[in-house]
PDB file of N, CA and C in Angstrom:
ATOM      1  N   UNK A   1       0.841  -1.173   0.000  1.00  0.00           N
ATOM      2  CA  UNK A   1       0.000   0.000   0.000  1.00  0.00           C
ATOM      3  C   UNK A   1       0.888   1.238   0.000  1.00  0.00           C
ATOM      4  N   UNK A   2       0.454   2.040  -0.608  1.00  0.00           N
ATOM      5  CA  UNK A   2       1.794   2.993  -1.073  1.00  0.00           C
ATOM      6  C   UNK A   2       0.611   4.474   0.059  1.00  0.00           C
ATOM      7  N   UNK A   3       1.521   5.228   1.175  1.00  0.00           N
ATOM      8  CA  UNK A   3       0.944   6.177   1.990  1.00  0.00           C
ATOM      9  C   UNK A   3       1.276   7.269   0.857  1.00  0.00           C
ATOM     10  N   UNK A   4       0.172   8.451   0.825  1.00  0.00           N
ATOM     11  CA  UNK A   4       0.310   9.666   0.159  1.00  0.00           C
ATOM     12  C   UNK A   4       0.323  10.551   0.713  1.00  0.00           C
ATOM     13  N   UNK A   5       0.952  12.058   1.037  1.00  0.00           N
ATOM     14  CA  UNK A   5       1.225  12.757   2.172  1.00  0.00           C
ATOM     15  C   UNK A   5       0.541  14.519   0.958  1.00  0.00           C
ATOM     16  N   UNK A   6      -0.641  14.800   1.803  1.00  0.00           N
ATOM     17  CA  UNK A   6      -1.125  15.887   0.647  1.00  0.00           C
ATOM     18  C   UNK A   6      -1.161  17.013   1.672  1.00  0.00           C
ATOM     19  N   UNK A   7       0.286  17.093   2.586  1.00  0.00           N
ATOM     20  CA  UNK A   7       0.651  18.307   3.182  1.00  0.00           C
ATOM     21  C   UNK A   7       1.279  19.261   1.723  1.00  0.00           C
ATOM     22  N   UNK A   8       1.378  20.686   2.281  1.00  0.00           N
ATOM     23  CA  UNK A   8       2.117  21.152   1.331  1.00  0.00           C
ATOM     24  C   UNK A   8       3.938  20.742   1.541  1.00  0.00           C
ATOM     25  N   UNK A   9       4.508  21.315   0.624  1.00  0.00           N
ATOM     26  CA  UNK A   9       6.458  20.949   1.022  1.00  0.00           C
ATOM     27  C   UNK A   9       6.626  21.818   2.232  1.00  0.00           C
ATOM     28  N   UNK A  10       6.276  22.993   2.190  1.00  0.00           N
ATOM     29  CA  UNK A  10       6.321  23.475   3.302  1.00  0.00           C
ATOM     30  C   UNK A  10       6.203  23.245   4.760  1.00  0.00           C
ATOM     31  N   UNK A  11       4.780  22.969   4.584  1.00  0.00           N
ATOM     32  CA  UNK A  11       4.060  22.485   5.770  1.00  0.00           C
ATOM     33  C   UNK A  11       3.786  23.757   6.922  1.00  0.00           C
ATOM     34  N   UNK A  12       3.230  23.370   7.516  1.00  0.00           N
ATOM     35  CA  UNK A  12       2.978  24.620   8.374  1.00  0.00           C
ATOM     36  C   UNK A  12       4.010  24.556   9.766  1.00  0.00           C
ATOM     37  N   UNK A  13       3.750  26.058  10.031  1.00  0.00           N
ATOM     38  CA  UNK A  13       5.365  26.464  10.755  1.00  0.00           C
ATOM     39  C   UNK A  13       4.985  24.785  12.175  1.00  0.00           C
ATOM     40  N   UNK A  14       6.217  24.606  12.754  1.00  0.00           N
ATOM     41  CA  UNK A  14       5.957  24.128  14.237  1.00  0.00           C
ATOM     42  C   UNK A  14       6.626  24.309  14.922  1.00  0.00           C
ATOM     43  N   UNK A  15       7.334  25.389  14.828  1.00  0.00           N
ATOM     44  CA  UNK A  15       7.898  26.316  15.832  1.00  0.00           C
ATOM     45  C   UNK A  15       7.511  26.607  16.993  1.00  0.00           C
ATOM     46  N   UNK A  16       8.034  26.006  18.346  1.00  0.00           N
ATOM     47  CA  UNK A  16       7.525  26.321  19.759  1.00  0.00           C
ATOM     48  C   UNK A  16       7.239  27.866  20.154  1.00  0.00           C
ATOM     49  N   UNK A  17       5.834  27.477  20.877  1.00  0.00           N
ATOM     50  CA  UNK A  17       5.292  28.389  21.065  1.00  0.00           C
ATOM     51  C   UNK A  17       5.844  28.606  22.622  1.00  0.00           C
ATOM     52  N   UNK A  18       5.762  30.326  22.484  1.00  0.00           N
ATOM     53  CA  UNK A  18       6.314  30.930  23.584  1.00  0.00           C
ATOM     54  C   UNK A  18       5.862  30.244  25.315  1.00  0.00           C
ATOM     55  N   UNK A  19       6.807  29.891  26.227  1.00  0.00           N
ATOM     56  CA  UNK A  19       6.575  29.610  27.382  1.00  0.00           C
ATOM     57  C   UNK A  19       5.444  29.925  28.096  1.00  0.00           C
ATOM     58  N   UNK A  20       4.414  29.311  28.413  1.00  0.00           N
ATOM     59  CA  UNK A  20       3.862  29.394  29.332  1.00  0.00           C
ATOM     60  C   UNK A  20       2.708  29.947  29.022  1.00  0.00           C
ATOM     61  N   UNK A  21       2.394  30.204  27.544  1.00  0.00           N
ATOM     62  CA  UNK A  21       1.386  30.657  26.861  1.00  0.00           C
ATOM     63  C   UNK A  21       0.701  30.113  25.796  1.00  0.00           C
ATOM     64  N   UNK A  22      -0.423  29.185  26.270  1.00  0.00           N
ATOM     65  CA  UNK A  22      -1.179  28.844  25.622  1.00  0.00           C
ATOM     66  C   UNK A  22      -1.605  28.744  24.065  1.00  0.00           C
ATOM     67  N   UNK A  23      -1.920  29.753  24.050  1.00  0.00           N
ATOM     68  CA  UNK A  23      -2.643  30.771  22.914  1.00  0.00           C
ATOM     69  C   UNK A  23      -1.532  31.550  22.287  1.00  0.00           C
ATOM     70  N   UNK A  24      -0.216  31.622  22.503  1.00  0.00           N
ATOM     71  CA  UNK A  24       0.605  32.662  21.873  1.00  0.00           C
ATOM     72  C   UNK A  24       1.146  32.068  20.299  1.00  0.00           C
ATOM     73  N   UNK A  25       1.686  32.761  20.188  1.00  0.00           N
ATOM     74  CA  UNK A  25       2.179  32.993  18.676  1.00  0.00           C
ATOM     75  C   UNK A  25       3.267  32.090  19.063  1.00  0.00           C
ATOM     76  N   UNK A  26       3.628  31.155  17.785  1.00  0.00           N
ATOM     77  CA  UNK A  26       4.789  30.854  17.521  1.00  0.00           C
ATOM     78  C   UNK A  26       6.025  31.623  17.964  1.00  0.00           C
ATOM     79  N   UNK A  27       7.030  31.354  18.396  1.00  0.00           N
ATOM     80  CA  UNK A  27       8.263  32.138  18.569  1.00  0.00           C
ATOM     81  C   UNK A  27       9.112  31.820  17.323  1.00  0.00           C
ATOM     82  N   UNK A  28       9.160  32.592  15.928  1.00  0.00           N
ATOM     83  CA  UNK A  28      10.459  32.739  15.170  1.00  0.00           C
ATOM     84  C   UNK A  28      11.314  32.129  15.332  1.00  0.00           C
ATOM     85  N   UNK A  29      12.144  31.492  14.727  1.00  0.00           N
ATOM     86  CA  UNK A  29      13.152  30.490  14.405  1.00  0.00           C
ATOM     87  C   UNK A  29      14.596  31.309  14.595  1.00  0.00           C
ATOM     88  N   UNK A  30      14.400  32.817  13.714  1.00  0.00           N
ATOM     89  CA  UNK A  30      15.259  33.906  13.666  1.00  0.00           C
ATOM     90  C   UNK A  30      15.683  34.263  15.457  1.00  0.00           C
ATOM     91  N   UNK A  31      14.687  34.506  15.656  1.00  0.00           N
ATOM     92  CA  UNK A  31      14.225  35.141  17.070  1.00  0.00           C
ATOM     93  C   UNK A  31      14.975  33.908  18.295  1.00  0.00           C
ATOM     94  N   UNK A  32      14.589  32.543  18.147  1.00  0.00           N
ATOM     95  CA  UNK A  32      15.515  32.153  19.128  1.00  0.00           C
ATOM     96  C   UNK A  32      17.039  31.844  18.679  1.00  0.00           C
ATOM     97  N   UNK A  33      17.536  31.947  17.353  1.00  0.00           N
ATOM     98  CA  UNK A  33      18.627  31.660  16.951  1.00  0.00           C
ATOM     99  C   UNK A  33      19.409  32.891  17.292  1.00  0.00           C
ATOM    100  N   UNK A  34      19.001  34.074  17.273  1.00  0.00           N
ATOM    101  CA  UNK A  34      19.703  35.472  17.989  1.00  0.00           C
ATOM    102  C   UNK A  34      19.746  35.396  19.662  1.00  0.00           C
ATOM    103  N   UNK A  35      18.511  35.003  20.253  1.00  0.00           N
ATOM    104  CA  UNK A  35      18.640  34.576  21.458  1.00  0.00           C
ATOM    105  C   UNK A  35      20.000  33.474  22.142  1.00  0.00           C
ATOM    106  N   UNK A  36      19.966  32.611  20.941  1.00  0.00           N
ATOM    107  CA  UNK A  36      20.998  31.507  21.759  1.00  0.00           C
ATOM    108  C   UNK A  36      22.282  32.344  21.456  1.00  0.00           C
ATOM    109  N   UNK A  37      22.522  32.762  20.136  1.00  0.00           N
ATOM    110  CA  UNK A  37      23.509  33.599  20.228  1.00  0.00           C
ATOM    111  C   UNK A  37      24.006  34.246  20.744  1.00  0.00           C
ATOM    112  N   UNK A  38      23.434  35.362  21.434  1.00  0.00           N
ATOM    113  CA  UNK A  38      23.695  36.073  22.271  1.00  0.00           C
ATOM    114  C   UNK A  38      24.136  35.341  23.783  1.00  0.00           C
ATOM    115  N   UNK A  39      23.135  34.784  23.850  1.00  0.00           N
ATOM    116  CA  UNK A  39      23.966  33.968  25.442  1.00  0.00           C
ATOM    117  C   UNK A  39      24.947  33.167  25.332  1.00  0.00           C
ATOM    118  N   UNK A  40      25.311  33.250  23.912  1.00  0.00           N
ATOM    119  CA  UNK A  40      26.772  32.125  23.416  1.00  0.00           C
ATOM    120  C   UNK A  40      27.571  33.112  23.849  1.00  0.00           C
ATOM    121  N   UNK A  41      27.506  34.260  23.328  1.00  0.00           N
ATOM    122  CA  UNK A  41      28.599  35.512  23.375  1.00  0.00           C
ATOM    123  C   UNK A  41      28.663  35.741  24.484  1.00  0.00           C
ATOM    124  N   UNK A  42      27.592  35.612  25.419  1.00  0.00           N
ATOM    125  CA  UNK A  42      27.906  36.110  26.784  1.00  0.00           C
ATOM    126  C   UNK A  42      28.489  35.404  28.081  1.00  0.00           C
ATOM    127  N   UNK A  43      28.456  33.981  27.523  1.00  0.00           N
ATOM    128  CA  UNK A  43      29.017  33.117  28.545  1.00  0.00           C
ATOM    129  C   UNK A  43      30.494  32.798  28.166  1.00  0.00           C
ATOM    130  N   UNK A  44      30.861  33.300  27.141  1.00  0.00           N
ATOM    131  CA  UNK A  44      32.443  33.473  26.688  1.00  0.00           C
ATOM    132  C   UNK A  44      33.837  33.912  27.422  1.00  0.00           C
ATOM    133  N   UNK A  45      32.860  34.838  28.220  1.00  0.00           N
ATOM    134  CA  UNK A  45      33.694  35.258  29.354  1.00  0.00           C
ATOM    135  C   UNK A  45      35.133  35.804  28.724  1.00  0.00           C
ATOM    136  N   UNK A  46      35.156  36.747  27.709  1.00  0.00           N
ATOM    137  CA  UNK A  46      36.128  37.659  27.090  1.00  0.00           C
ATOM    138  C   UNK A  46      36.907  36.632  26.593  1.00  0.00           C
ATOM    139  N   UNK A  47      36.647  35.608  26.015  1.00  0.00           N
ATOM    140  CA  UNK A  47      37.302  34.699  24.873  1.00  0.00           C
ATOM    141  C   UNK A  47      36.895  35.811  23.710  1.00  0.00           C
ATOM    142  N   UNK A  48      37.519  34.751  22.624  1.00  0.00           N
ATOM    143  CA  UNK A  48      37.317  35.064  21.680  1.00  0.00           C
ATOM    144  C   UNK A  48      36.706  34.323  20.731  1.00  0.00           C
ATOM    145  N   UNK A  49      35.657  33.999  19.878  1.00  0.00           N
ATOM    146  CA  UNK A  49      34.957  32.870  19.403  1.00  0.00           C
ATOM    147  C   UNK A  49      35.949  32.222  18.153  1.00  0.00           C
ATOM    148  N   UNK A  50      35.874  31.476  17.741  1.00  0.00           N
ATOM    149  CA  UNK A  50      36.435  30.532  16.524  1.00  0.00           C
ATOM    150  C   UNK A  50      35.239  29.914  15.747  1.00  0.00           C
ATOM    151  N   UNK A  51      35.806  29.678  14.687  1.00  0.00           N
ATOM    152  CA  UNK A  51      34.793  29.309  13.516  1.00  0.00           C
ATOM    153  C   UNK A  51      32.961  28.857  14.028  1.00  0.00           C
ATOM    154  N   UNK A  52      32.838  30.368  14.095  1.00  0.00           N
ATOM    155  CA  UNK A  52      31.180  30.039  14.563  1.00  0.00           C
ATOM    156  C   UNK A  52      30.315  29.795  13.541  1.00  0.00           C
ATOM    157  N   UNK A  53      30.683  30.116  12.012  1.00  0.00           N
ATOM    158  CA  UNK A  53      29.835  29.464  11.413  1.00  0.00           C
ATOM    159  C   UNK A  53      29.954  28.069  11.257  1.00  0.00           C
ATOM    160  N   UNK A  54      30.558  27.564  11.407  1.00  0.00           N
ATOM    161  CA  UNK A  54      30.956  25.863  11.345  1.00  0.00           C
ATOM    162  C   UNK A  54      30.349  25.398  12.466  1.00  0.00           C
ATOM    163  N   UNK A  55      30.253  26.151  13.315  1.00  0.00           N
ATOM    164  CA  UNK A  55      29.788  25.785  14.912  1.00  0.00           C
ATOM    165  C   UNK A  55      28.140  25.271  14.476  1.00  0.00           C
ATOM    166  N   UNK A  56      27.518  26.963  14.352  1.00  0.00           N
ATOM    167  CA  UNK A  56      26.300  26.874  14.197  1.00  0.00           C
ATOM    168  C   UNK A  56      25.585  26.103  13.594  1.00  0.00           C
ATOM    169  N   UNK A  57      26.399  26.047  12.090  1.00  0.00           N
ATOM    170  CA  UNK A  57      25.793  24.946  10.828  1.00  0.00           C
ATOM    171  C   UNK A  57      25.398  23.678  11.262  1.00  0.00           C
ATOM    172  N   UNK A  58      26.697  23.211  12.159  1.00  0.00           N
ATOM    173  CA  UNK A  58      26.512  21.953  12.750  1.00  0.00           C
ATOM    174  C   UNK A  58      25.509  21.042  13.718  1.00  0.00           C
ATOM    175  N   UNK A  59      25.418  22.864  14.398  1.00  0.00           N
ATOM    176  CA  UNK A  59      24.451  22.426  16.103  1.00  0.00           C
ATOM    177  C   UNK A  59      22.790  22.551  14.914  1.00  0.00           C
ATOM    178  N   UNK A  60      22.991  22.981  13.920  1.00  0.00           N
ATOM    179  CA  UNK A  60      21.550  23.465  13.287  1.00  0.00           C
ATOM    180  C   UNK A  60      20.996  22.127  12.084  1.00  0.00           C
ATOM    181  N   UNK A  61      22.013  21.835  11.510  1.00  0.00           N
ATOM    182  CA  UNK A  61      21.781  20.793  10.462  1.00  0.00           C
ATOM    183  C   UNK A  61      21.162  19.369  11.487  1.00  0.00           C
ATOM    184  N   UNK A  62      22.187  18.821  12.129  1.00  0.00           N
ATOM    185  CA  UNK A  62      21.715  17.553  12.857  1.00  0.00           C
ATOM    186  C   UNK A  62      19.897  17.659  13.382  1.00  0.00           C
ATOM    187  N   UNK A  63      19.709  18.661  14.237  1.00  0.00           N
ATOM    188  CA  UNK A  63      18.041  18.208  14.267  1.00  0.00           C
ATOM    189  C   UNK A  63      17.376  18.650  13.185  1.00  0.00           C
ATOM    190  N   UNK A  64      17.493  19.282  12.095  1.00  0.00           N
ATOM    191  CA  UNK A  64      16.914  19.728  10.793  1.00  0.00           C
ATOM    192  C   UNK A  64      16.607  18.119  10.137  1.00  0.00           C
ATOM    193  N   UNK A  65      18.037  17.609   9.895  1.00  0.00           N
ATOM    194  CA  UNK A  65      18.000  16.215   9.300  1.00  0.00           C
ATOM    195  C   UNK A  65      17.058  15.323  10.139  1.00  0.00           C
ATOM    196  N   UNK A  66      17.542  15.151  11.132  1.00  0.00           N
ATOM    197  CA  UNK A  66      16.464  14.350  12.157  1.00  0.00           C
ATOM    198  C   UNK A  66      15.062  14.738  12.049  1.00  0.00           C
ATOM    199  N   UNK A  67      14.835  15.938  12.024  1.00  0.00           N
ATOM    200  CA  UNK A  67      13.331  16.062  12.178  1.00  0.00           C
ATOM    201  C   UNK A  67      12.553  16.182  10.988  1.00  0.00           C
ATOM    202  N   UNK A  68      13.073  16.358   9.868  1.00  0.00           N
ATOM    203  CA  UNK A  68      12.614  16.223   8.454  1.00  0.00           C
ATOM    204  C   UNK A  68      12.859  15.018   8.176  1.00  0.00           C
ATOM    205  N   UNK A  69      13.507  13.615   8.610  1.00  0.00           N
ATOM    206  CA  UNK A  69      13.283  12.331   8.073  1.00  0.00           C
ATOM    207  C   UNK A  69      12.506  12.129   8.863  1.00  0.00           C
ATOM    208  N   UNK A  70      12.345  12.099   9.969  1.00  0.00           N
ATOM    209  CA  UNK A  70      10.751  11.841  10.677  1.00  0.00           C
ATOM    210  C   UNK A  70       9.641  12.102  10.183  1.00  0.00           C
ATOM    211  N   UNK A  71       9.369  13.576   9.539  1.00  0.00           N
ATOM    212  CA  UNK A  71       8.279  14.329   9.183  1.00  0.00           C
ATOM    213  C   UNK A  71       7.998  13.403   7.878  1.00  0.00           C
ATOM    214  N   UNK A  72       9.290  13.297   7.493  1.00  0.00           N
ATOM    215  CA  UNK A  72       8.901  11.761   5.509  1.00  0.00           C
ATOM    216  C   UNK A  72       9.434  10.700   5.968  1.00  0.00           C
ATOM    217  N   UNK A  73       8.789  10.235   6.743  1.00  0.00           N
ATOM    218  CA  UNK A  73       8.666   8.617   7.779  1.00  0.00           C
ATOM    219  C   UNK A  73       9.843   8.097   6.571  1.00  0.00           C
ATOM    220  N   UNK A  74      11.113   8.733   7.215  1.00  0.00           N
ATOM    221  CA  UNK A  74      12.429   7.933   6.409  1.00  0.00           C
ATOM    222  C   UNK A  74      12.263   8.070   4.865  1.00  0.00           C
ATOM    223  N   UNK A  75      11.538   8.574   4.091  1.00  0.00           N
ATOM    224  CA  UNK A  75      11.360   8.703   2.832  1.00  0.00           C
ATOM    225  C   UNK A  75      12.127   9.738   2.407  1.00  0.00           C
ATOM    226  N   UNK A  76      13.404   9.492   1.839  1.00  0.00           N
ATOM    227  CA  UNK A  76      14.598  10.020   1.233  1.00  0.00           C
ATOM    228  C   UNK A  76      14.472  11.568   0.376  1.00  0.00           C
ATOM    229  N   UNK A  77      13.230  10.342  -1.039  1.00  0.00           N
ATOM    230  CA  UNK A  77      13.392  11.854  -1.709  1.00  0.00           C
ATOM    231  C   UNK A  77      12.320  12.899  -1.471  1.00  0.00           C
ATOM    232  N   UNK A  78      11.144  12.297  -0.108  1.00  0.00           N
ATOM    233  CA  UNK A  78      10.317  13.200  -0.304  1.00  0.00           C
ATOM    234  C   UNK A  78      10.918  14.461   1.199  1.00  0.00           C
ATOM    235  N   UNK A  79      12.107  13.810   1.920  1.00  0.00           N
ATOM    236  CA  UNK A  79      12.684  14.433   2.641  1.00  0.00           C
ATOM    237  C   UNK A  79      13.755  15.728   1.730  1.00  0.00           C
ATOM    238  N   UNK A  80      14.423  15.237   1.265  1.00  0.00           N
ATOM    239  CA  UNK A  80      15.547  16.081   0.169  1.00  0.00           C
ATOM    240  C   UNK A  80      14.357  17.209  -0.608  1.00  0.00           C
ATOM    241  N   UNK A  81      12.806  16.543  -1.173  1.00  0.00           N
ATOM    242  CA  UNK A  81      12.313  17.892  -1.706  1.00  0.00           C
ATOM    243  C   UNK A  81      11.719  18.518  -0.523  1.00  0.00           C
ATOM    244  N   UNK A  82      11.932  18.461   0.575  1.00  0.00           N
ATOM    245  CA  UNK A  82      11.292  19.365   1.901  1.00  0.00           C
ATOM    246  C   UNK A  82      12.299  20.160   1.639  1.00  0.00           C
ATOM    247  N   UNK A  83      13.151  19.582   1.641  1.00  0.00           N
ATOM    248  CA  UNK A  83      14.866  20.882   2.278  1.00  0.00           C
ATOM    249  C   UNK A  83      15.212  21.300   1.201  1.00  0.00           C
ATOM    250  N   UNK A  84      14.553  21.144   0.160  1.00  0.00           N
ATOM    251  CA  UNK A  84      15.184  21.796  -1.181  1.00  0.00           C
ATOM    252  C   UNK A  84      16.220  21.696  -1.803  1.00  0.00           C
ATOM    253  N   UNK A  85      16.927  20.395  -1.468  1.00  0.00           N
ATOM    254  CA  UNK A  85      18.149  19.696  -2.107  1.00  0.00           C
ATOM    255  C   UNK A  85      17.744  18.653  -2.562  1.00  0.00           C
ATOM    256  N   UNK A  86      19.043  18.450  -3.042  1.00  0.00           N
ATOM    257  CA  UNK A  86      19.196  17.008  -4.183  1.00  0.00           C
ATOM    258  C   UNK A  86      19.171  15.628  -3.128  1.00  0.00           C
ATOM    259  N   UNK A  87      18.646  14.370  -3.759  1.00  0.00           N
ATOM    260  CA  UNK A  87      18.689  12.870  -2.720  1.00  0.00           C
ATOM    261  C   UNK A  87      20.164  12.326  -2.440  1.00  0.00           C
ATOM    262  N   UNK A  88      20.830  13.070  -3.257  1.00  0.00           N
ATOM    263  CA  UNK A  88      22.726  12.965  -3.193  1.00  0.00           C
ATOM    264  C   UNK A  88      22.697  13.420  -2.168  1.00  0.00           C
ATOM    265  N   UNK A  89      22.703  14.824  -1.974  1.00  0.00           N
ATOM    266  CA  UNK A  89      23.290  15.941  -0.958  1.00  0.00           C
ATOM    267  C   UNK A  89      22.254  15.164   0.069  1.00  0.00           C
ATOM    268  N   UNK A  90      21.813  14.977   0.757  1.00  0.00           N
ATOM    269  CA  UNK A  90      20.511  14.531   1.786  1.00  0.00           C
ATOM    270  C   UNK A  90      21.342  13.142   2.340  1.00  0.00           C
ATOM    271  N   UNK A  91      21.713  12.337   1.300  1.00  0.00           N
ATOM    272  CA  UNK A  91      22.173  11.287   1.607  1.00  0.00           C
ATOM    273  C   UNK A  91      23.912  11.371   2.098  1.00  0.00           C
ATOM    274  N   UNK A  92      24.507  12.202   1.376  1.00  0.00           N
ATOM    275  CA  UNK A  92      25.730  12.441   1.804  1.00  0.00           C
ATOM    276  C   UNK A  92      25.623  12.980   3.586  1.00  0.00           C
ATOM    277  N   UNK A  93      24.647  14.308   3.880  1.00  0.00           N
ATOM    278  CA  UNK A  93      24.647  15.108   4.861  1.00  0.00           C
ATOM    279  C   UNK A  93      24.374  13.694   5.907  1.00  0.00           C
ATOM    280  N   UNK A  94      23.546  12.973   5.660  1.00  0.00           N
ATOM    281  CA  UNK A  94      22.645  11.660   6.633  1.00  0.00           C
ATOM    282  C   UNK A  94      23.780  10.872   7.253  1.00  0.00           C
ATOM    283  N   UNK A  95      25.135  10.535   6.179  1.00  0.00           N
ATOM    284  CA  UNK A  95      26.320  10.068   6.472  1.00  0.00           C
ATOM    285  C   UNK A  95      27.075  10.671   7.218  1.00  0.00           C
ATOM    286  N   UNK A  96      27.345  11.458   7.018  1.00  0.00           N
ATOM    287  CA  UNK A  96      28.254  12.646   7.685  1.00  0.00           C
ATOM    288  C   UNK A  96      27.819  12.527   9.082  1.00  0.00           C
ATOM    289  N   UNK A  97      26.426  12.646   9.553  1.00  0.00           N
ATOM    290  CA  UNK A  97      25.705  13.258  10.740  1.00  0.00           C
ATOM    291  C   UNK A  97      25.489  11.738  11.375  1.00  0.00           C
ATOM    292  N   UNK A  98      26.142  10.315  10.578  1.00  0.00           N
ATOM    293  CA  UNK A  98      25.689   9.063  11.161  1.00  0.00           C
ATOM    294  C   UNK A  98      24.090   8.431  11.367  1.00  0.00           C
ATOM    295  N   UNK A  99      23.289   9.553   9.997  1.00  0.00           N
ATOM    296  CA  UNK A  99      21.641   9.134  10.590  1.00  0.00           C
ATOM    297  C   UNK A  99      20.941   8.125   9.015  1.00  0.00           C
ATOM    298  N   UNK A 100      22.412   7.600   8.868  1.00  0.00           N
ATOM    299  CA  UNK A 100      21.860   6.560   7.744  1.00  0.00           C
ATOM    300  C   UNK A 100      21.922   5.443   7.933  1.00  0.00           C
ATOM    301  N   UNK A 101      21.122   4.180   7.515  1.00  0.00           N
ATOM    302  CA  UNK A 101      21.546   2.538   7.694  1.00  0.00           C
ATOM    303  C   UNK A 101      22.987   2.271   7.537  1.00  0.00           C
TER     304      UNK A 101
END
């Protein structure tokens, strides 16, 4: 039996909603990624940071991958057209991150 999924690619946001509020609005993706940032910078304690984009990419890709092969119950290419890449690149990143057979 072949499952058919007639979400859009998108899908709708599921971005955690603000603490302790019911009824509130989604909290922005932008909005807590400046948040963690900032308390990155601030617990630095007058270091100096090193390759933070490599940092970030990293701490950001792993649950992206994870939670978009969940969302396409392990389904490769309908995961790769969520994220808007190729089933190469999806499958390479899956290796890299150890979230392949």
């Amino acid at each position: 039996m072949i499952k058919t999924n007639n979400a859009p690619a998108a899908g709708p946001s599921r971005q955690p909603r603000a603490p302790g509020k019911a009824n509130a609005r989604p909290v922005p993706l932008r909005s807590q990624t400046e948040e963690a940032l900032n308390a990155y910078f601030g617990a630095l304690n007058g270091h100096r940071p090193g390759r933070l984009y490599e940092l970030v990419i990293r701490e950001v890709e792993l649950p992206l991958f994870k939670s978009v092969m969940d969302y396409a119950e392990g389904n490769q290419s309908r995961a790769a057209t969520i994220l808007g890449i190729n089933r190469g690149t999806l499958r390479k990143k899956l290796r890299e991150y150890g979230l392949s057979d």
